[in-house]
N, C-alpha and C. Protein backbone atom coordinates (compact mmCIF):
# COMPACT_ATOMS: atom_id res chain seq x y z
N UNK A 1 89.53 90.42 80.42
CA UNK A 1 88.79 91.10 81.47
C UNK A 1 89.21 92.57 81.49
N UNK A 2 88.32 93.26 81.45
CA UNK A 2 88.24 95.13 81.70
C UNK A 2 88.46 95.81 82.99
N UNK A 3 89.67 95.98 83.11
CA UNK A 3 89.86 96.41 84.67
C UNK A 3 90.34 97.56 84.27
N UNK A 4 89.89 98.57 85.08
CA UNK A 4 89.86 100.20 85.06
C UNK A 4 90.54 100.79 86.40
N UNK A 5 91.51 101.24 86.45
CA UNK A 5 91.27 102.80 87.68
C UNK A 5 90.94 103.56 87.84
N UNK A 6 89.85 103.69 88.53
CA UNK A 6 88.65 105.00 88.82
C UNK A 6 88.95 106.07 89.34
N UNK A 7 89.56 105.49 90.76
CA UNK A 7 90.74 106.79 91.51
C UNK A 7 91.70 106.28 92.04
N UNK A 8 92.88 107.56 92.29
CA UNK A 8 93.99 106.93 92.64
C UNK A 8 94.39 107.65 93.82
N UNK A 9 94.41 107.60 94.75
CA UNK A 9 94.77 108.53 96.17
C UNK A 9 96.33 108.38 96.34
N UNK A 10 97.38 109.13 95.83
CA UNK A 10 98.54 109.35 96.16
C UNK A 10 98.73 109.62 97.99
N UNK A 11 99.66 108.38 98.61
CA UNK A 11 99.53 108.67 99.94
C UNK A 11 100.96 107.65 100.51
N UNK A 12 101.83 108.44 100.36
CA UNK A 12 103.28 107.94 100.71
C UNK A 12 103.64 108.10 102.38
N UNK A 13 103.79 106.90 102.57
CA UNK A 13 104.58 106.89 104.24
C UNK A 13 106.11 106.19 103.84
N UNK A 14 106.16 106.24 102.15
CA UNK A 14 107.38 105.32 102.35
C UNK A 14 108.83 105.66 102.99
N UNK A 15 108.93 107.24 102.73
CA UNK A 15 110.03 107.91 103.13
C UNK A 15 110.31 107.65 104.92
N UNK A 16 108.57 107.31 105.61
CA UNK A 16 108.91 107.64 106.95
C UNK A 16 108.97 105.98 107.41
N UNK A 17 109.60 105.50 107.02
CA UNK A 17 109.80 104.05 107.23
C UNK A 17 108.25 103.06 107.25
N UNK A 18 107.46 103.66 106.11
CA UNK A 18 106.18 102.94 106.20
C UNK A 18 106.41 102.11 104.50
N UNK A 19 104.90 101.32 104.61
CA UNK A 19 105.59 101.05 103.29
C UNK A 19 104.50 101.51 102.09
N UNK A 20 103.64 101.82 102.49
CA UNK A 20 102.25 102.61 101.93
C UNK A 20 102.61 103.50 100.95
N UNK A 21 102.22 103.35 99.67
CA UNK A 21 102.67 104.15 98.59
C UNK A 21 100.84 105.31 98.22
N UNK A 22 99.85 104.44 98.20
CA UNK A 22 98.86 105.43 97.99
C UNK A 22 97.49 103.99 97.95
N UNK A 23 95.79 104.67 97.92
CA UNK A 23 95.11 103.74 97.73
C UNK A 23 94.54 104.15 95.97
N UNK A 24 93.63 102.60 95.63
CA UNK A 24 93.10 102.44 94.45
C UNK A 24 91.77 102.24 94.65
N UNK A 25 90.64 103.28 93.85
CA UNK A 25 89.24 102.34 93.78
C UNK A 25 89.23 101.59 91.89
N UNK A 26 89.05 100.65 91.81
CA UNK A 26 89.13 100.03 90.53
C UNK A 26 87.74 99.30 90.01
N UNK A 27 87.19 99.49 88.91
CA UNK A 27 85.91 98.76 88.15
C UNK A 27 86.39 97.72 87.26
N UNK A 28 85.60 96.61 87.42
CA UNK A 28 86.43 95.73 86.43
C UNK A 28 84.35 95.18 86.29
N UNK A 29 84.75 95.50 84.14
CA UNK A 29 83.73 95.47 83.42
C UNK A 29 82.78 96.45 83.17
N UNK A 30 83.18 97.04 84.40
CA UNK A 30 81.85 98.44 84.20
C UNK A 30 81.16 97.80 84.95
N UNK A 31 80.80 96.69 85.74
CA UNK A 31 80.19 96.16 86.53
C UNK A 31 80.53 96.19 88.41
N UNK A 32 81.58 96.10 88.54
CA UNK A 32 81.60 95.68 89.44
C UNK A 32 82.73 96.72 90.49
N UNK A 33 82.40 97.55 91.30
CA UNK A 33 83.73 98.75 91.81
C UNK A 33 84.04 97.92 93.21
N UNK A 34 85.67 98.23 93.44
CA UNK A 34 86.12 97.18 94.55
C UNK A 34 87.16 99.11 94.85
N UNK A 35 86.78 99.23 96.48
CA UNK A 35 87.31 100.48 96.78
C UNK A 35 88.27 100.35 97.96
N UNK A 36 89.71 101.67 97.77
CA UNK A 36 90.33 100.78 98.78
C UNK A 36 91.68 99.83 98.86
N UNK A 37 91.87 99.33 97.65
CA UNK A 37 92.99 98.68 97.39
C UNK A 37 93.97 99.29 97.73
N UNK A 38 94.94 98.30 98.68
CA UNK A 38 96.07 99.81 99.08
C UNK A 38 97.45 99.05 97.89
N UNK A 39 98.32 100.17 97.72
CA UNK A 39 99.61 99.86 96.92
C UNK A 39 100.40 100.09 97.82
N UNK A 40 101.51 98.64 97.96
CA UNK A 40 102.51 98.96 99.08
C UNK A 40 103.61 98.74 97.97
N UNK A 41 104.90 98.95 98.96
CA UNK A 41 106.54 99.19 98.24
C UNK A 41 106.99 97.67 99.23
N UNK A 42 107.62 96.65 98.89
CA UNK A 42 108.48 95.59 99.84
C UNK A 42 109.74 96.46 100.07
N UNK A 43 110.40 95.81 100.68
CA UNK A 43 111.95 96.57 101.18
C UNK A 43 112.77 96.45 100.37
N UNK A 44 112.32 95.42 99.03
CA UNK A 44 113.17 95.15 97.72
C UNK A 44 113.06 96.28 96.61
N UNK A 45 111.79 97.35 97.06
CA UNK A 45 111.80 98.07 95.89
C UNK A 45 110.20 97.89 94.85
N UNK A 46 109.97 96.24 95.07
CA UNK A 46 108.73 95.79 94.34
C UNK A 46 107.41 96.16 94.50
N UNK A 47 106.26 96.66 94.01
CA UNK A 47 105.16 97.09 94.53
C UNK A 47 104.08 95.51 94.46
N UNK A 48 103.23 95.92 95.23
CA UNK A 48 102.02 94.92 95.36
C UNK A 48 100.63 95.38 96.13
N UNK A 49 99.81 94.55 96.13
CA UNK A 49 98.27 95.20 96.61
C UNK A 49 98.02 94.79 97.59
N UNK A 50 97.54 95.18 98.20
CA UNK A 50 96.52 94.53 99.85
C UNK A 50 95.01 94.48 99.70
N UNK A 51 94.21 93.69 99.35
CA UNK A 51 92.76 94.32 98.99
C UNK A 51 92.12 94.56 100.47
N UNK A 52 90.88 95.40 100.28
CA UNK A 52 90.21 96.17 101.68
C UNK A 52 90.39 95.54 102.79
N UNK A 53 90.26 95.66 104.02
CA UNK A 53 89.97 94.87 104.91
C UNK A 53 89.18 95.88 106.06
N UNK A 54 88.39 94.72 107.00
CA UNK A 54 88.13 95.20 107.81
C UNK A 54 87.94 94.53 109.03
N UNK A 55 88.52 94.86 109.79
CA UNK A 55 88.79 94.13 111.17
C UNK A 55 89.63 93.25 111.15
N UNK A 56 90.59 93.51 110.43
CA UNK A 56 91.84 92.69 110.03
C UNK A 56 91.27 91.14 108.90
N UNK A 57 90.46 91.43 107.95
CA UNK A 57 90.06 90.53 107.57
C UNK A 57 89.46 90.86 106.21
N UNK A 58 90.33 90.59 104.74
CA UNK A 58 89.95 90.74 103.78
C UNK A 58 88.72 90.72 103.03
N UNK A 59 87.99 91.98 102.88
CA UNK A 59 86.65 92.06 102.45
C UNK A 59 86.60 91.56 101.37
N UNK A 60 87.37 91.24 100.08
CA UNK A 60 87.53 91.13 98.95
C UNK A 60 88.44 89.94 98.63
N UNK A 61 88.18 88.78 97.91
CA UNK A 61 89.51 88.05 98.12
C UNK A 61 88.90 87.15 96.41
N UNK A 62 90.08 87.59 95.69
CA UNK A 62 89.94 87.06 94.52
C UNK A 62 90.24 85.59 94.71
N UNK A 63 89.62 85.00 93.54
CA UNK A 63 89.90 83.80 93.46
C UNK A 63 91.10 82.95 93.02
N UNK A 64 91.39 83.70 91.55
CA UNK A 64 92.24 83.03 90.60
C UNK A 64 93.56 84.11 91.23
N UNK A 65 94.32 83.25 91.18
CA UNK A 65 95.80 84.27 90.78
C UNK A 65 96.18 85.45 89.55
N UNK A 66 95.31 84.74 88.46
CA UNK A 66 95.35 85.43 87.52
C UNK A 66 94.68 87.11 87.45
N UNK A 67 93.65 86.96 88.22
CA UNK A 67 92.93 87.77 88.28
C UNK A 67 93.27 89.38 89.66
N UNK A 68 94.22 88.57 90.63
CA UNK A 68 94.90 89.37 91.27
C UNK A 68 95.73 89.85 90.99
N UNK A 69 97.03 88.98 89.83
CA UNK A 69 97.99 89.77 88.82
C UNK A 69 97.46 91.01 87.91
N UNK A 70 96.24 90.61 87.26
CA UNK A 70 95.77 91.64 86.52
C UNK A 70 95.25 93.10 87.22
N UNK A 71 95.09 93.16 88.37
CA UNK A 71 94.21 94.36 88.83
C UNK A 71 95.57 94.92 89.42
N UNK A 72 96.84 93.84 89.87
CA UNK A 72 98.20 94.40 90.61
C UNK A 72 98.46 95.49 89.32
N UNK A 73 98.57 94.52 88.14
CA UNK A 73 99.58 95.29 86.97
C UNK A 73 98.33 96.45 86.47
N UNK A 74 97.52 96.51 86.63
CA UNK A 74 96.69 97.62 86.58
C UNK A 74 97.14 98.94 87.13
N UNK A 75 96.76 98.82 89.11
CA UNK A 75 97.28 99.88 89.07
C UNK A 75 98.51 100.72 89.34
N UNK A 76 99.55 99.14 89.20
CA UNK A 76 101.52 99.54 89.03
C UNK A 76 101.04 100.51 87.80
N UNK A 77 100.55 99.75 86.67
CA UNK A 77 100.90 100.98 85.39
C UNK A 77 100.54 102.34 85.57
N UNK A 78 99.00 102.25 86.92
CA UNK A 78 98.43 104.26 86.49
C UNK A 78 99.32 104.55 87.51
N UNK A 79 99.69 104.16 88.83
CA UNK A 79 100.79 104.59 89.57
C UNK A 79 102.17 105.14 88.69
N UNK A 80 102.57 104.49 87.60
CA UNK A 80 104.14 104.75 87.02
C UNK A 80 103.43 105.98 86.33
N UNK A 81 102.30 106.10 85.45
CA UNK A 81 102.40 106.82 84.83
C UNK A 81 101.94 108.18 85.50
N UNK A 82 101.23 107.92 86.53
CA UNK A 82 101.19 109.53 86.89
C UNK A 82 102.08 110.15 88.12
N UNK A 83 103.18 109.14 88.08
CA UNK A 83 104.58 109.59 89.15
C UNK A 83 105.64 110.32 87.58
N UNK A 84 105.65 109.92 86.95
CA UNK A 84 106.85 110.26 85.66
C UNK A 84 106.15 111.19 84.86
């Protein structure tokens, strides 16, 4: 599967005791854009995704596990590479 990062909104609260590192809009296939994805930090250091929500209630909710690993390690990699 073709999963892309389209944009990447650098947007850190982590310093101020938040845990919000920045948001993601991502295309996967050239078909399909999911906007919004936020990248958080755990208190361990580890990053992970939150997909959209609205009204406290996930607009987006993958199915497979597999498929939420792949779009996580997506945009951990454009996050590392355009922090270094």
């Amino acid at each position: 599967m073709n999963i892309k990062v389209v944009k990447f909104y650098p947007f850190s609260t982590y310093y101020n005791g938040g845990r919000l590192i920045g948001y993601a809009d991502i295309e996967i296939e050239g078909l399909f854009r999911i906007r919004g994805i936020k990248l958080l930090k755990n208190r361990y250091g580890g990053l992970y995704i939150q997909m959209p929500t609205v009204g406290g209630r996930e607009v987006v909710e993958p199915i497979s596990k597999d498929i939420t690993e792949s779009i996580r390690r997506e945009i951990v990699d454009f996050y590392k590479a355009i922090v270094v």
